[in-house]
N, C-alpha and C. Protein backbone atom coordinates (compact mmCIF):
# COMPACT_ATOMS: atom_id res chain seq x y z
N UNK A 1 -74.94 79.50 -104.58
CA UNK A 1 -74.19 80.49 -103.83
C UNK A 1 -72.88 79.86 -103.35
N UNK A 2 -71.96 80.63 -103.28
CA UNK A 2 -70.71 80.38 -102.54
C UNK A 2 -70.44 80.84 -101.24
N UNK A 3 -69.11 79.61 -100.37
CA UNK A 3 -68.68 80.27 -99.37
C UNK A 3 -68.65 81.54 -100.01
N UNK A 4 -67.77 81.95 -100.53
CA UNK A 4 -67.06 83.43 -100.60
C UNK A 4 -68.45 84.82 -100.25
N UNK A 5 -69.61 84.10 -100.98
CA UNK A 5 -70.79 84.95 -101.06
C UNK A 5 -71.49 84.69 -99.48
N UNK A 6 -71.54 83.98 -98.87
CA UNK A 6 -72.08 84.06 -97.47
C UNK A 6 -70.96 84.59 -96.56
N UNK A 7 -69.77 84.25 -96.74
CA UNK A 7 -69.16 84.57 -96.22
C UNK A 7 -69.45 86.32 -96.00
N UNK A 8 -69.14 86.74 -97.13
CA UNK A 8 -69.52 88.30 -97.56
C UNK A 8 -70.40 88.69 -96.65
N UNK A 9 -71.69 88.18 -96.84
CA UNK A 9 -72.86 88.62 -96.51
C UNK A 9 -73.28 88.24 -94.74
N UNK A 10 -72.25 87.08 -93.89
CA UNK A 10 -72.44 87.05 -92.55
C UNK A 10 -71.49 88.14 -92.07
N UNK A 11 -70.18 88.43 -92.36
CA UNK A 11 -69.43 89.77 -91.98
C UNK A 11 -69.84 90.61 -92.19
N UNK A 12 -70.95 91.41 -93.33
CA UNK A 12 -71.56 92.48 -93.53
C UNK A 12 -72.50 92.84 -92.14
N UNK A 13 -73.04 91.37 -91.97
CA UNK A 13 -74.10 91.60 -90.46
C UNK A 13 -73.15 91.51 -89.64
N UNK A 14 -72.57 91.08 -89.31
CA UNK A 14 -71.57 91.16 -87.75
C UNK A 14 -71.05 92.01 -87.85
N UNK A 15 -70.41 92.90 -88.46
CA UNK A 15 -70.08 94.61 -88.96
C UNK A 15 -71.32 95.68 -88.32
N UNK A 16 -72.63 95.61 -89.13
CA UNK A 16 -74.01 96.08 -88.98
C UNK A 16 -74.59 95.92 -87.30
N UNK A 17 -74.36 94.83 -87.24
CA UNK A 17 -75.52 94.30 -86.26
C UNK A 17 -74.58 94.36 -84.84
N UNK A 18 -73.54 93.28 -84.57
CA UNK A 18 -72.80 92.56 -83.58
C UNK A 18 -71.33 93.58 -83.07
N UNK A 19 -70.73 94.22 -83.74
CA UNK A 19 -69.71 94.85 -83.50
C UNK A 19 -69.88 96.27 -83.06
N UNK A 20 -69.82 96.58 -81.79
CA UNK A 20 -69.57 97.55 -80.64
C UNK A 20 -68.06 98.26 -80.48
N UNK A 21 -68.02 99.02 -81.18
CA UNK A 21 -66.61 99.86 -81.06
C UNK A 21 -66.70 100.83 -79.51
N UNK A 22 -66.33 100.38 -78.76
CA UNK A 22 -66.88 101.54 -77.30
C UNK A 22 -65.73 100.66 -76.47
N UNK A 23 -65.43 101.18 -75.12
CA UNK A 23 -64.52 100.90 -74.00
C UNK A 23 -65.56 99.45 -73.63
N UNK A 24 -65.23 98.31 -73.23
CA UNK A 24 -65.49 97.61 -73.01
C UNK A 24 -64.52 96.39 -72.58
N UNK A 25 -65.46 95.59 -70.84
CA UNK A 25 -64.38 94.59 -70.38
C UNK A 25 -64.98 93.80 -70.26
N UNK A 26 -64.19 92.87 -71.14
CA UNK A 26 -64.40 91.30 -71.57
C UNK A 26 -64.34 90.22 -70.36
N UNK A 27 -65.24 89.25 -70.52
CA UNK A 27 -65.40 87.92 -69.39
C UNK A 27 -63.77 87.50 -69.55
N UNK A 28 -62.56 88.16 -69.85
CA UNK A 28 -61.20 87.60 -69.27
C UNK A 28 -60.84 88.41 -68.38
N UNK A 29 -61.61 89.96 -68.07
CA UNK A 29 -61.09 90.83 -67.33
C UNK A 29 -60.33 91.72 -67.86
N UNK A 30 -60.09 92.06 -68.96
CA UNK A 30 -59.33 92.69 -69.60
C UNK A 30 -60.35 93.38 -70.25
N UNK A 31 -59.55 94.90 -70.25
CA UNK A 31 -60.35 96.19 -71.03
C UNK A 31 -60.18 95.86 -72.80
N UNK A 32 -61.06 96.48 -73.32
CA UNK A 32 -60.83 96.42 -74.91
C UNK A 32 -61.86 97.81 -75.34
N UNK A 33 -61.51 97.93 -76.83
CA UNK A 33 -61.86 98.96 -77.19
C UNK A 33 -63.27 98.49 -78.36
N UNK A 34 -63.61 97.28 -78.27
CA UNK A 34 -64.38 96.93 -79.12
C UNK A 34 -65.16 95.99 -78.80
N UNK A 35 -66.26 95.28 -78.99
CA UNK A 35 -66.49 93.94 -78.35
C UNK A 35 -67.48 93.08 -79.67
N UNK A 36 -67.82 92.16 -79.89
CA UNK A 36 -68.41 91.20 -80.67
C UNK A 36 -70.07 90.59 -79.97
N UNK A 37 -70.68 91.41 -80.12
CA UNK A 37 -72.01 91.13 -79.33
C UNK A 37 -72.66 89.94 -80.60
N UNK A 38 -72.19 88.86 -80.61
CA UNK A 38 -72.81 88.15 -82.09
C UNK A 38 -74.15 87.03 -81.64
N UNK A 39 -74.40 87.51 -80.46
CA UNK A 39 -76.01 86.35 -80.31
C UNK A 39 -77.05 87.88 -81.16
N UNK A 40 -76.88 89.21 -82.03
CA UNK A 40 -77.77 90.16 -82.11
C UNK A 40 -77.45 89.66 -83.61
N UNK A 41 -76.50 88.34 -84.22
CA UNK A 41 -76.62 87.87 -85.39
C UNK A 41 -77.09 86.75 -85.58
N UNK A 42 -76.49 85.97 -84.57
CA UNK A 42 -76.59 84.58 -84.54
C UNK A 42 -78.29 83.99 -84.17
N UNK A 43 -78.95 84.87 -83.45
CA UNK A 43 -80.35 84.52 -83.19
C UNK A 43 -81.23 85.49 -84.48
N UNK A 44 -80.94 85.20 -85.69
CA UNK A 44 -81.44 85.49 -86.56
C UNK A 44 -81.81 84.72 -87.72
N UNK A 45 -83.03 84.79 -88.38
CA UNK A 45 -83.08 83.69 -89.38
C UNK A 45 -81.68 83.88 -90.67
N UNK A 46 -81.20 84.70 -90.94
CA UNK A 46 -80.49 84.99 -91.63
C UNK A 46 -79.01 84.59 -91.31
N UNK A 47 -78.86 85.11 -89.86
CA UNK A 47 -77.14 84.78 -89.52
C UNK A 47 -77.40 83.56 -89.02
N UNK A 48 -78.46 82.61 -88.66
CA UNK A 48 -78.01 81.41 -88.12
C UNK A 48 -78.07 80.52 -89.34
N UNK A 49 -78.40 80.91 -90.76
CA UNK A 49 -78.69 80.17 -91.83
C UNK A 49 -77.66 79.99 -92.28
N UNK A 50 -76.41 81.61 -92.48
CA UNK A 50 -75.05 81.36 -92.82
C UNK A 50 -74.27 81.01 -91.83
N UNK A 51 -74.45 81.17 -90.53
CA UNK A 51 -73.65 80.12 -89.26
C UNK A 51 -73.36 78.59 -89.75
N UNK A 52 -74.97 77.82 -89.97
CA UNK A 52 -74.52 76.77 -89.97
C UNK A 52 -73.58 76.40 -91.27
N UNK A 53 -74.38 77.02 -92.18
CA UNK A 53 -73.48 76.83 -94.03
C UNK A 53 -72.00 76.76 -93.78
N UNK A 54 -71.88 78.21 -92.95
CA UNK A 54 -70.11 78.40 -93.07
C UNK A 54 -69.47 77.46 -92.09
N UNK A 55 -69.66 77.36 -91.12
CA UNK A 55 -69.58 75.68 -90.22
C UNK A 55 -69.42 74.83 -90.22
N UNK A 56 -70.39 74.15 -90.94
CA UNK A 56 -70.29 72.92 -91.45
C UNK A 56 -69.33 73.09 -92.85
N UNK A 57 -69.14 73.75 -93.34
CA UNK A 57 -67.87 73.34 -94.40
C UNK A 57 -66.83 73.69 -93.79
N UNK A 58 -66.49 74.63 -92.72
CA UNK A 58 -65.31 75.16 -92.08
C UNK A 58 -64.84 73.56 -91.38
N UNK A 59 -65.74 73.01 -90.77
CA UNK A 59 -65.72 71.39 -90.06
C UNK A 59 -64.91 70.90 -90.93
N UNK A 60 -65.91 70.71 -91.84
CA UNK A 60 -65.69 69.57 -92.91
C UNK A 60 -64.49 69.45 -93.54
N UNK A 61 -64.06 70.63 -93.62
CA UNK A 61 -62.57 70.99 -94.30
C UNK A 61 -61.58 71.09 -93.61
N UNK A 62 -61.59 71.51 -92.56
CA UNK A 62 -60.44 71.31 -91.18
C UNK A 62 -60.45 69.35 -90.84
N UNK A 63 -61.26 68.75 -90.73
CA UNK A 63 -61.35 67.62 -90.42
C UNK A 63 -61.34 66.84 -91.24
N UNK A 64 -61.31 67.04 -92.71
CA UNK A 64 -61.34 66.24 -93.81
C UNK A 64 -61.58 64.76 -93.58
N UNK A 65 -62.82 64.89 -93.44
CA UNK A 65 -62.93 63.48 -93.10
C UNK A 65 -63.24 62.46 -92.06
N UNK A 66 -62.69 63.23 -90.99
CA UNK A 66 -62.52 62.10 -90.04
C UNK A 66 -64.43 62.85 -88.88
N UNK A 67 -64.67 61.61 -88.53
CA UNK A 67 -66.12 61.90 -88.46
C UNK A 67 -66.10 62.00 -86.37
N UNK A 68 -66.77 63.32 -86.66
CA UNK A 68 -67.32 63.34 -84.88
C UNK A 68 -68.27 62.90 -84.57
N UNK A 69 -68.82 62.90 -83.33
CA UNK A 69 -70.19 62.62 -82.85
C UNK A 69 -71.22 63.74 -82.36
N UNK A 70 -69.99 64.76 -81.90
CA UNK A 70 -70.77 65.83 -80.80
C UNK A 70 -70.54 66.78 -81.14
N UNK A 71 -71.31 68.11 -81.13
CA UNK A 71 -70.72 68.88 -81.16
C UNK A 71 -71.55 70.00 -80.23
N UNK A 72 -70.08 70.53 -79.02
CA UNK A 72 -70.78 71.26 -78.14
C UNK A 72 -69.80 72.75 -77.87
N UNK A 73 -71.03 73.40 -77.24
CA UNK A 73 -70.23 74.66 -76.82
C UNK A 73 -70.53 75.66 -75.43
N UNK A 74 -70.07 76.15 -75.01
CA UNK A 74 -70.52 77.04 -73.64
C UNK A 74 -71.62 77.81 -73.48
N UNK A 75 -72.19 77.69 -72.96
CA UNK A 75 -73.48 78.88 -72.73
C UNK A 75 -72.74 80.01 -72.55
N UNK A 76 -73.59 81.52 -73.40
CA UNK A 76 -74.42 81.43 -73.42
C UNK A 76 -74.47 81.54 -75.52
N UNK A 77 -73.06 82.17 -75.25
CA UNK A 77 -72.79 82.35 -77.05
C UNK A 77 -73.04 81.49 -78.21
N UNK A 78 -72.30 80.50 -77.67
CA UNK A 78 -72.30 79.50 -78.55
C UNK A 78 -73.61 78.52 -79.06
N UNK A 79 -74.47 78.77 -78.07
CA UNK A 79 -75.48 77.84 -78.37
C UNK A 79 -76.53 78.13 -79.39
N UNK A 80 -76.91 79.52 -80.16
CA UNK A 80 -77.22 79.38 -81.34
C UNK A 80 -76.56 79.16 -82.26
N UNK A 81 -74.60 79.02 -82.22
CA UNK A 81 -73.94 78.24 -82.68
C UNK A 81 -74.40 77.11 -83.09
N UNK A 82 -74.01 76.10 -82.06
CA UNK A 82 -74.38 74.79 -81.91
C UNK A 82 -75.47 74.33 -82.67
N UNK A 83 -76.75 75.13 -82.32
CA UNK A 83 -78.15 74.93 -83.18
C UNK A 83 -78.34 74.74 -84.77
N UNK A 84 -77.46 75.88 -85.19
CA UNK A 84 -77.31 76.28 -86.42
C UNK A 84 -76.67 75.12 -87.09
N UNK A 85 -75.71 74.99 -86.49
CA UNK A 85 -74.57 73.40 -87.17
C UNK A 85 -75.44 72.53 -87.20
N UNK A 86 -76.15 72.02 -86.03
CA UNK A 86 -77.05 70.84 -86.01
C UNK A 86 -78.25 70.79 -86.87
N UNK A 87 -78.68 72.01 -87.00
CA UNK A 87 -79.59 72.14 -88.24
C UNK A 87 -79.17 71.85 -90.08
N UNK A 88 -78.23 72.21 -89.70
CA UNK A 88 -76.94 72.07 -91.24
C UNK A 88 -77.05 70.53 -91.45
N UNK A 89 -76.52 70.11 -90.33
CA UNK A 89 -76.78 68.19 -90.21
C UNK A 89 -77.68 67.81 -91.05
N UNK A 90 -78.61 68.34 -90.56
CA UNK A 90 -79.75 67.44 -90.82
C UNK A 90 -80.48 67.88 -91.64
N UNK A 91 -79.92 68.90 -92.69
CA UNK A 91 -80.30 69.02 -94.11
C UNK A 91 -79.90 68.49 -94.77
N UNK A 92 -78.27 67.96 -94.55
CA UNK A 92 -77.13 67.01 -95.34
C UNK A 92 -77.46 65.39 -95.28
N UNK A 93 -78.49 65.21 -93.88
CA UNK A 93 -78.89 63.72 -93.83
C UNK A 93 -77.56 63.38 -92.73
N UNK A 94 -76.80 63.96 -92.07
CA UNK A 94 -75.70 63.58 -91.04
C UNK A 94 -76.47 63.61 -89.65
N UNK A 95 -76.45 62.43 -88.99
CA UNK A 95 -76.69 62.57 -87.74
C UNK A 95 -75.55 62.93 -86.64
N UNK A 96 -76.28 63.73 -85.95
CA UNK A 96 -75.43 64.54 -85.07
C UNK A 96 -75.28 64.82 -83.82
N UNK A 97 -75.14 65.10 -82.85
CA UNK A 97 -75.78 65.29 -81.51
C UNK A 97 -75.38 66.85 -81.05
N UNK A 98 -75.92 67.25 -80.08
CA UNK A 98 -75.17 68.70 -79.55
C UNK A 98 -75.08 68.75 -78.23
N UNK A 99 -74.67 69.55 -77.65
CA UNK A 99 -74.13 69.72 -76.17
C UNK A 99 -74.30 71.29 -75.89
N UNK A 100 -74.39 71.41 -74.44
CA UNK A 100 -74.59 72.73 -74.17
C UNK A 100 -73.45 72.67 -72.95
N UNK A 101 -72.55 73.40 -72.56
CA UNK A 101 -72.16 73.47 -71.26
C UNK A 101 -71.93 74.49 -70.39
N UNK A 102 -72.28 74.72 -69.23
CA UNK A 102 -72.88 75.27 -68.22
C UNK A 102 -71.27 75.95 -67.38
N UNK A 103 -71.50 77.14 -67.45
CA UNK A 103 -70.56 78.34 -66.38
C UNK A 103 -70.61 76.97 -65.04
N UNK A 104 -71.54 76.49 -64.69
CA UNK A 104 -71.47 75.57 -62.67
C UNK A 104 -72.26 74.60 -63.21
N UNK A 105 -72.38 73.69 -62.91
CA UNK A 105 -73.91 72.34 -62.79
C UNK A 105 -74.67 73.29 -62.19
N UNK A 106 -76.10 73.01 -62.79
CA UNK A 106 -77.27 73.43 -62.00
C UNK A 106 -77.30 72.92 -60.78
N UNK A 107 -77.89 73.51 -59.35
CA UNK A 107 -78.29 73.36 -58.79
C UNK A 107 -79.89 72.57 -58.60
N UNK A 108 -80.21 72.07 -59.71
CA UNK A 108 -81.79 71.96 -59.34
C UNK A 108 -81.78 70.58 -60.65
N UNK A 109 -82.79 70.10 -61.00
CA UNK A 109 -83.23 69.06 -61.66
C UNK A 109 -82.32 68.08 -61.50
N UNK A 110 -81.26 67.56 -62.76
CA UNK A 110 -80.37 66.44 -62.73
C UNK A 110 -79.09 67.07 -62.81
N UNK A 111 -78.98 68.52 -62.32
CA UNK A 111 -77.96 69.08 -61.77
C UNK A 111 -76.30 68.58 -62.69
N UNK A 112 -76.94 68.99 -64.09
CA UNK A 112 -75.45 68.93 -64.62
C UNK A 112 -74.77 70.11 -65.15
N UNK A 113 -73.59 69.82 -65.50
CA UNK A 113 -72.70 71.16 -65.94
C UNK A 113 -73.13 71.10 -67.86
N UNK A 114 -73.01 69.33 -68.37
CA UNK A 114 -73.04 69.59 -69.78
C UNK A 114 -74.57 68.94 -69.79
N UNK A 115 -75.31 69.62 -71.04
CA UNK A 115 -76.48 69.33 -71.50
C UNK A 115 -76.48 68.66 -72.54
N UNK A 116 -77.23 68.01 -72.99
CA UNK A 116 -77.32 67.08 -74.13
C UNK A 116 -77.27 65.72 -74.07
N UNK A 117 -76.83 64.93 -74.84
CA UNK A 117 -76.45 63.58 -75.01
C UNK A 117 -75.08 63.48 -74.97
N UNK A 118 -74.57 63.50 -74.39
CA UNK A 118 -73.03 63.38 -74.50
C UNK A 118 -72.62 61.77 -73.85
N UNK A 119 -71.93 61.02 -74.89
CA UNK A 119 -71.91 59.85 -74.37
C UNK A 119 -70.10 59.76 -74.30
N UNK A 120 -69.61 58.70 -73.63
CA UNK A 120 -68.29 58.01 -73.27
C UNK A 120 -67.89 57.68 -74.94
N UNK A 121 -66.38 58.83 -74.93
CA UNK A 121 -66.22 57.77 -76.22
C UNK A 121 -66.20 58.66 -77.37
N UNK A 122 -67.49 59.79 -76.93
CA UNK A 122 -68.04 61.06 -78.47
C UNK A 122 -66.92 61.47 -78.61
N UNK A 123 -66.49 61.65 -80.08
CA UNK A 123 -65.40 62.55 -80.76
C UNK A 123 -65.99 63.69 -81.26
N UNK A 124 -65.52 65.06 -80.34
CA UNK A 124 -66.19 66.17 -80.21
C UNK A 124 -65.26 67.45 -80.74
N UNK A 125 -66.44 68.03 -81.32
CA UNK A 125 -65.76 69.43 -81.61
C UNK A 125 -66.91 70.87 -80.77
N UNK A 126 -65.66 71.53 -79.94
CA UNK A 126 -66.64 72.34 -79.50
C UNK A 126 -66.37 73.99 -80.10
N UNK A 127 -67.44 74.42 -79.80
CA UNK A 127 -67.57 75.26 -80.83
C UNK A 127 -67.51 76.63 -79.71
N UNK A 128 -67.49 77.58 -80.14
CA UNK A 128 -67.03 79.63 -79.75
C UNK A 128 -67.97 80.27 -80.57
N UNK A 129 -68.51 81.23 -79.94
CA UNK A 129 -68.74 82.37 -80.79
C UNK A 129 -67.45 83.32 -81.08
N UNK A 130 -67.13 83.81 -79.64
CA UNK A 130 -66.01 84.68 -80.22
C UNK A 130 -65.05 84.12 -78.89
N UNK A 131 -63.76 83.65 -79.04
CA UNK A 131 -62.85 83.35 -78.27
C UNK A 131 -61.52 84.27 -78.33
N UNK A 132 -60.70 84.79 -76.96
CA UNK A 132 -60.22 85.92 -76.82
C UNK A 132 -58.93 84.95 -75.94
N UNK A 133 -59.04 84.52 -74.97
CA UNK A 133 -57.62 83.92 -74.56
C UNK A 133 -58.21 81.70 -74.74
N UNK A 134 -59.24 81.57 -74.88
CA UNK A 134 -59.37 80.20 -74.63
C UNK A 134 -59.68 79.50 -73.20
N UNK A 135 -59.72 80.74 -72.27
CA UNK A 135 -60.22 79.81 -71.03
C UNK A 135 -62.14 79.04 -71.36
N UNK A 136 -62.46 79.71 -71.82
CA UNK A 136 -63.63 79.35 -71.98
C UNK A 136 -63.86 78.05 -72.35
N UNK A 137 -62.86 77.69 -73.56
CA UNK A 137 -62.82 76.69 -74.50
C UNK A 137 -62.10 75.34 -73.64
N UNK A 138 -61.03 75.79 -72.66
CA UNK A 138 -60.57 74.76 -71.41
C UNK A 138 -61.89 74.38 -70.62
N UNK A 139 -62.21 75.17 -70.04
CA UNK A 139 -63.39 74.98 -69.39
C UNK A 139 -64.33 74.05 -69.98
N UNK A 140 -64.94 74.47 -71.02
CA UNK A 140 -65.30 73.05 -71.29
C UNK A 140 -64.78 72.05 -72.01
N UNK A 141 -63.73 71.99 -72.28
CA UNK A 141 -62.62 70.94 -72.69
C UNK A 141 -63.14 69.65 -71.53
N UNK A 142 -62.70 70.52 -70.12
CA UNK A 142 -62.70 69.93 -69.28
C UNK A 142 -63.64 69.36 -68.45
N UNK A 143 -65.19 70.07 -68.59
CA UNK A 143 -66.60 69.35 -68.38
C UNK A 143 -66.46 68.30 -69.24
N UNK A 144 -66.39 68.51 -70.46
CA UNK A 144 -66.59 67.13 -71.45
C UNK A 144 -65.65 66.18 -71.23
N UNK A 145 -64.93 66.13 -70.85
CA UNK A 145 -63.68 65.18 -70.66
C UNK A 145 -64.03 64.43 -69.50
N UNK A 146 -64.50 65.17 -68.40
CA UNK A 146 -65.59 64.24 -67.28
C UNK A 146 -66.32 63.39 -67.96
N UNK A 147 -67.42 63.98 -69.02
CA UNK A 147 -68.35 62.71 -68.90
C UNK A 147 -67.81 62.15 -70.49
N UNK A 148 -66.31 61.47 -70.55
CA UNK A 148 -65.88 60.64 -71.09
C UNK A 148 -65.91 61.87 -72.54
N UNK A 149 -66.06 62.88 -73.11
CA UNK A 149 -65.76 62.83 -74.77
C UNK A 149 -64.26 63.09 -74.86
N UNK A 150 -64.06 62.84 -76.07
CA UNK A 150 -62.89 63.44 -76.68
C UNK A 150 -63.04 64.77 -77.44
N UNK A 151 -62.22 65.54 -77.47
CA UNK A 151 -62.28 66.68 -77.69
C UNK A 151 -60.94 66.66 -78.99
N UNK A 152 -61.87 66.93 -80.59
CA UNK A 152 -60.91 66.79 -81.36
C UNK A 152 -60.84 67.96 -82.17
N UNK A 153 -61.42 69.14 -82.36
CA UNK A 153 -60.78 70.14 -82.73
C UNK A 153 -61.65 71.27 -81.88
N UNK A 154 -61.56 73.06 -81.85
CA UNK A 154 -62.73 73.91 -81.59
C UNK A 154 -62.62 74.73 -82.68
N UNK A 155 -63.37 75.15 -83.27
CA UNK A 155 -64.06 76.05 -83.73
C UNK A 155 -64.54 77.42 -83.50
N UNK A 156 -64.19 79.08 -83.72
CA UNK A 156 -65.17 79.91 -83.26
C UNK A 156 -65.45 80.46 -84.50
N UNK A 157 -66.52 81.81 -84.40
CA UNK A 157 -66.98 82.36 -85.25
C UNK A 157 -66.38 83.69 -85.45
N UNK A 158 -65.10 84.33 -84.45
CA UNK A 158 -64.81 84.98 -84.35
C UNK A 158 -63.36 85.03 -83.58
N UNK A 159 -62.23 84.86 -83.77
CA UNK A 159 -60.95 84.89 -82.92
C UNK A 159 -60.55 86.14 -82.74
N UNK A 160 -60.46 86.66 -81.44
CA UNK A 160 -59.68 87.73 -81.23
C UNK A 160 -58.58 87.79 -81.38
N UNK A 161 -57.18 86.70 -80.97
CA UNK A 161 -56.09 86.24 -81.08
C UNK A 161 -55.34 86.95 -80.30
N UNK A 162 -55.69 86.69 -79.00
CA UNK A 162 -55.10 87.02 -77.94
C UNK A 162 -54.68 85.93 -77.14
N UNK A 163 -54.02 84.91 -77.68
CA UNK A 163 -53.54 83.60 -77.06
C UNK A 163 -52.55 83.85 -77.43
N UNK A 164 -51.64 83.46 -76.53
CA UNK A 164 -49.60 83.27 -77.11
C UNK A 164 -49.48 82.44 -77.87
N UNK A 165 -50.47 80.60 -77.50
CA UNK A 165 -49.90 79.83 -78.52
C UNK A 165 -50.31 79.77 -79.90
N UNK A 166 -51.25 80.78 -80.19
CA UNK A 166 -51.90 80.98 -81.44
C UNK A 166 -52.84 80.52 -82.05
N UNK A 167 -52.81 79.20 -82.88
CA UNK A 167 -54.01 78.46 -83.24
C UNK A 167 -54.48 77.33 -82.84
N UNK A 168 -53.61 76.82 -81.44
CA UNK A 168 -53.77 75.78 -80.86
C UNK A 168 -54.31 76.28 -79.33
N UNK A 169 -55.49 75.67 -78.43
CA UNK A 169 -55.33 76.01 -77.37
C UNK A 169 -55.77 74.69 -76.42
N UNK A 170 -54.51 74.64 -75.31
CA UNK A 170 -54.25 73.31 -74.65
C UNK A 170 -53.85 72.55 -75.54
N UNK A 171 -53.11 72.58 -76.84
CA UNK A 171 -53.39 71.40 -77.60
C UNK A 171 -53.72 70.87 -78.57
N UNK A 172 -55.17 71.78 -78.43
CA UNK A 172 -56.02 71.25 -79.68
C UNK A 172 -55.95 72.44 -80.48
N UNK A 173 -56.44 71.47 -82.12
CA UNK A 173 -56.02 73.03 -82.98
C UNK A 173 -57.40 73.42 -83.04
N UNK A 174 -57.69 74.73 -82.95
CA UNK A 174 -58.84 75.69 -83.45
C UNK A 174 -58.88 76.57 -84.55
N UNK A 175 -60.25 76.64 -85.12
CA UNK A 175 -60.10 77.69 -86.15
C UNK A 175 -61.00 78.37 -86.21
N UNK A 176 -61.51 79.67 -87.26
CA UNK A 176 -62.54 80.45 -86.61
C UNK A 176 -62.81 80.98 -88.34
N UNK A 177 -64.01 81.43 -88.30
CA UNK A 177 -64.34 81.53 -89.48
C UNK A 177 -63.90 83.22 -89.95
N UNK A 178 -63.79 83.82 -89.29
CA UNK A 178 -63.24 85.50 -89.19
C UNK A 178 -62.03 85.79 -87.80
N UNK A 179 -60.91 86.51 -88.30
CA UNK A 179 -60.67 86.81 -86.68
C UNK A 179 -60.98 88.39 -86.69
N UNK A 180 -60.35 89.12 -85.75
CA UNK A 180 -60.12 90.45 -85.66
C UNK A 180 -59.79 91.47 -86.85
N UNK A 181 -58.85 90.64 -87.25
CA UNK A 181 -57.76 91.44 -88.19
C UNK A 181 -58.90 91.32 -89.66
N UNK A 182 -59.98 90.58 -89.95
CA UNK A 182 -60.86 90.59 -91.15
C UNK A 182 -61.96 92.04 -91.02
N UNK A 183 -61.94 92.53 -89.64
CA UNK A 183 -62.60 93.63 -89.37
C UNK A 183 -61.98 94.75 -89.15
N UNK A 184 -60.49 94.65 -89.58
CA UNK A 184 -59.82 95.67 -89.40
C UNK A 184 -59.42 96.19 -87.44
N UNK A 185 -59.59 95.59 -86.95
CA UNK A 185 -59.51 95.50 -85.35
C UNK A 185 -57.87 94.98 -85.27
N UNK A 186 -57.12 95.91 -83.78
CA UNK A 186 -56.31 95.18 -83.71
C UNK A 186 -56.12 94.12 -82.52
N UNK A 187 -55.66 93.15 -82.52
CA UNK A 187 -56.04 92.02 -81.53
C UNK A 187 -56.03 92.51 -80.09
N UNK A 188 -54.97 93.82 -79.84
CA UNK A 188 -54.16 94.23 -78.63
C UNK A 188 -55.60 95.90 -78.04
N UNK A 189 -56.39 95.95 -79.40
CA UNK A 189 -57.67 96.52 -78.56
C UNK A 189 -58.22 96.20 -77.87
């Protein structure tokens, strides 16, 4: 099978399954006319099978090469993200680690903001389900940057492209495996 053929066949479900055409206001506060509900794909044996496929080569090919350690993303979207990639790993024989990071630190157990193994040093890519201005993606830019990673590219599964600076945010470049405009959506819905 090919990208081109999963590709096909994960937009057919996020079309089907994940995409809500209705009045709806997004965690930036801003109204829209559409929204991307994609954990009703992503927690599926099917969409998390082409998550990780298309992922890990979307990685692999944006980064040509140059090797991370971590790879993390925000609760609550991203983390059958995350899963999916890490599962991809470790069909390829790549060891990998993942990260989860947290809206506040818990209040309770060892009371952290990021989950996982995240060590001083990890060269990290964090990952989106669907990203709309990038605060999300600062946010945890900026947990991880506490406990020492580097943050070397992000990733979503879905760009709205509602950022001014476009494919960079803070900096870093991001890319996304679909944006808006592949669903016929316009970014300014």
């Amino acid at each position: 099978m090919t990208d081109t053929f999963w590709r096909r066949q994960l937009k057919a479900l996020i079309e089907k399954n994940a995409l809500i055409e209705a009045p709806i206001k997004l965690r930036c506060g801003r109204d829209s006319g559409y929204y991307f509900d994609t954990k009703k794909v992503t927690l599926t044996s099917t969409g998390s099978f082409l998550v990780g496929k298309l992922f890990w080569r979307m990685i692999e090919e944006d980064l040509r090469g140059h090797s991370f350690d971590l790879v993390a993303g925000p609760e609550l979207g991203a983390v059958p993200v995350v899963q999916a990639i890490l599962h991809e790993a470790g069909t390829r024989g790549a060891f990998l680690r993942g990260g989860i990071i947290r809206k506040a630190a818990k209040e309770h157990g060892t009371a952290c903001q990021v989950e996982g193994d995240v060590q001083v040093g990890d060269r990290t890519v964090i990952i989106e389900d669907v990203v709309t201005t990038g605060g999300s993606f600062t946010r945890s830019a900026e947990a991880l940057a506490k406990k020492g990673a580097t943050i070397k590219h992000g990733f979503a599964l879905i760009d709205r492209r509602e950022r001014p600076e476009g494919s960079n945010i803070d900096g870093v470049m991001f890319s996304s495996l679909f944006t808006v405009a592949d669903f016929g959506l316009d970014p300014n819905g």
